[in-house]
C-alpha atoms as a PDB file:
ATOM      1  CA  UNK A   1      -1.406  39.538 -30.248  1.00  0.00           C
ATOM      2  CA  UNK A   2       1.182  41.939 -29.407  1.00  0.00           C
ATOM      3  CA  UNK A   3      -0.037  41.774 -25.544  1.00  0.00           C
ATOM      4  CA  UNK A   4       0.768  38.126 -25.697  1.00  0.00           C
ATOM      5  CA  UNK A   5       4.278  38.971 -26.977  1.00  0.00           C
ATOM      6  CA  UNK A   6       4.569  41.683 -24.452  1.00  0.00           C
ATOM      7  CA  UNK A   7       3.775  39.269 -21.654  1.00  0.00           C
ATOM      8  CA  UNK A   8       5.994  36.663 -22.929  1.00  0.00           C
ATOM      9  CA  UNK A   9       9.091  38.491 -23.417  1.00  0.00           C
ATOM     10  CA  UNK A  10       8.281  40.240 -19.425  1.00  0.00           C
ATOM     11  CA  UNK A  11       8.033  36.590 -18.221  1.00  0.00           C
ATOM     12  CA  UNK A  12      11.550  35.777 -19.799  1.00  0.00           C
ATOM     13  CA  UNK A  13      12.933  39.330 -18.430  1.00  0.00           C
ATOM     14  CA  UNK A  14      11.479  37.963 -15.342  1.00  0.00           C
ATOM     15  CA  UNK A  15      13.489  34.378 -14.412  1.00  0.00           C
ATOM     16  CA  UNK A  16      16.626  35.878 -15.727  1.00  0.00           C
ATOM     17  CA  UNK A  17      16.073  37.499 -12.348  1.00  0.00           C
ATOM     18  CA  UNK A  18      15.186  34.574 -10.378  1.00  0.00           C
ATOM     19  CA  UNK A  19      18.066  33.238  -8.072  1.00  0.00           C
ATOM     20  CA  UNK A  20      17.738  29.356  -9.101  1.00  0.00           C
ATOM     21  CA  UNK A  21      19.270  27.022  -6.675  1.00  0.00           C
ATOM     22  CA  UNK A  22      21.990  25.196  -7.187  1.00  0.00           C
ATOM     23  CA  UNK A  23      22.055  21.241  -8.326  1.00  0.00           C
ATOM     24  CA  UNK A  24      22.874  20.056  -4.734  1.00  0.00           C
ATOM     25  CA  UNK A  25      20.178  22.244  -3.033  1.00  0.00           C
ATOM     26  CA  UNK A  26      17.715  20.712  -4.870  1.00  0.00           C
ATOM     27  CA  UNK A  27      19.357  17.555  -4.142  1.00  0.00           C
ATOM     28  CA  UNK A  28      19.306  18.314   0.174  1.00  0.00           C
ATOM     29  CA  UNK A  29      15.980  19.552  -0.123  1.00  0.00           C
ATOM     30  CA  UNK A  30      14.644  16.788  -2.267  1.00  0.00           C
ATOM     31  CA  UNK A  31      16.076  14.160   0.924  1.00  0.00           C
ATOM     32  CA  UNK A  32      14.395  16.372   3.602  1.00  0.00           C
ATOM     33  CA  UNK A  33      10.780  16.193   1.796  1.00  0.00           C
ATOM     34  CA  UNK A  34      11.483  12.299   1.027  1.00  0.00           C
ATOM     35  CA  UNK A  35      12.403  11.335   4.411  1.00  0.00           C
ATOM     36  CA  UNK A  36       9.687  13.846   6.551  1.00  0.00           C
ATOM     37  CA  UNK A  37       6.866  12.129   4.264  1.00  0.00           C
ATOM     38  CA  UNK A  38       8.500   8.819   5.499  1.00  0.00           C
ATOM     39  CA  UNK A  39       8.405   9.992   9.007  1.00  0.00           C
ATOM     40  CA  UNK A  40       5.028  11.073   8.782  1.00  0.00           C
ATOM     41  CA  UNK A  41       3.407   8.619   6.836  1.00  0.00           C
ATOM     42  CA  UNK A  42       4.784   6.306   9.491  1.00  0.00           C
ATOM     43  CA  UNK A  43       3.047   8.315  12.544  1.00  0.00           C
ATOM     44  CA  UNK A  44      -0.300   8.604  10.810  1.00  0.00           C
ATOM     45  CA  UNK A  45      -0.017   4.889   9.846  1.00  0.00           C
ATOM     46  CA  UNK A  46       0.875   3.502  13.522  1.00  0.00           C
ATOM     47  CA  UNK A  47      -2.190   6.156  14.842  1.00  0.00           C
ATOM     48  CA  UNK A  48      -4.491   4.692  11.868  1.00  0.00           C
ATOM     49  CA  UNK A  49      -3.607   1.454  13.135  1.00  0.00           C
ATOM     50  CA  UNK A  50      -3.944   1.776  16.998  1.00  0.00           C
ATOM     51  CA  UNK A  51      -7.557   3.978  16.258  1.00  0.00           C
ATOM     52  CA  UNK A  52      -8.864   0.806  14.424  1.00  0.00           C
ATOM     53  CA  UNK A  53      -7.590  -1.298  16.635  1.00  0.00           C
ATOM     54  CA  UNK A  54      -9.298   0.408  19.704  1.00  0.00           C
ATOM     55  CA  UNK A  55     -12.393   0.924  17.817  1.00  0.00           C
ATOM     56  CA  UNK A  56     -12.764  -2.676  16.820  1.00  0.00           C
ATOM     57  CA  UNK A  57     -11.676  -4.401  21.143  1.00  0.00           C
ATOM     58  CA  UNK A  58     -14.595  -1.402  22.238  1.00  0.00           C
ATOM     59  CA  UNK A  59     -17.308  -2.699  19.997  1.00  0.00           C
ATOM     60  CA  UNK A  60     -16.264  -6.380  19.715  1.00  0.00           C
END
């Protein structure tokens, strides 16, 4: 038990440490991960689309 208390109280010594980022960090980086799944959930979309496309004019 007192390992378990030992770790615990390490792991809160611990993130006191951390440097957290600030509110509108999180905020800019939240936008660039938002919008680059966008972007490339477009491109894989429009390539899923033209592969099925030329798969189905070759074999029809």
């Amino acid at each position: 038990m007192k390992k378990i208390i030992q770790f615990f109280r390490e792991s809160i010594s611990e993130l006191k440490k951390v440097s957290w980022p600030s509110k509108d960090e999180v905020i800019s980086s939240t936008k660039v991960v938002v919008v680059s799944v966008f972007i490339f959930a477009a491109i894989l979309g429009l390539v899923d689309f033209l592969l099925v496309t030329g798969i189905d004019k070759l074999f029809s």
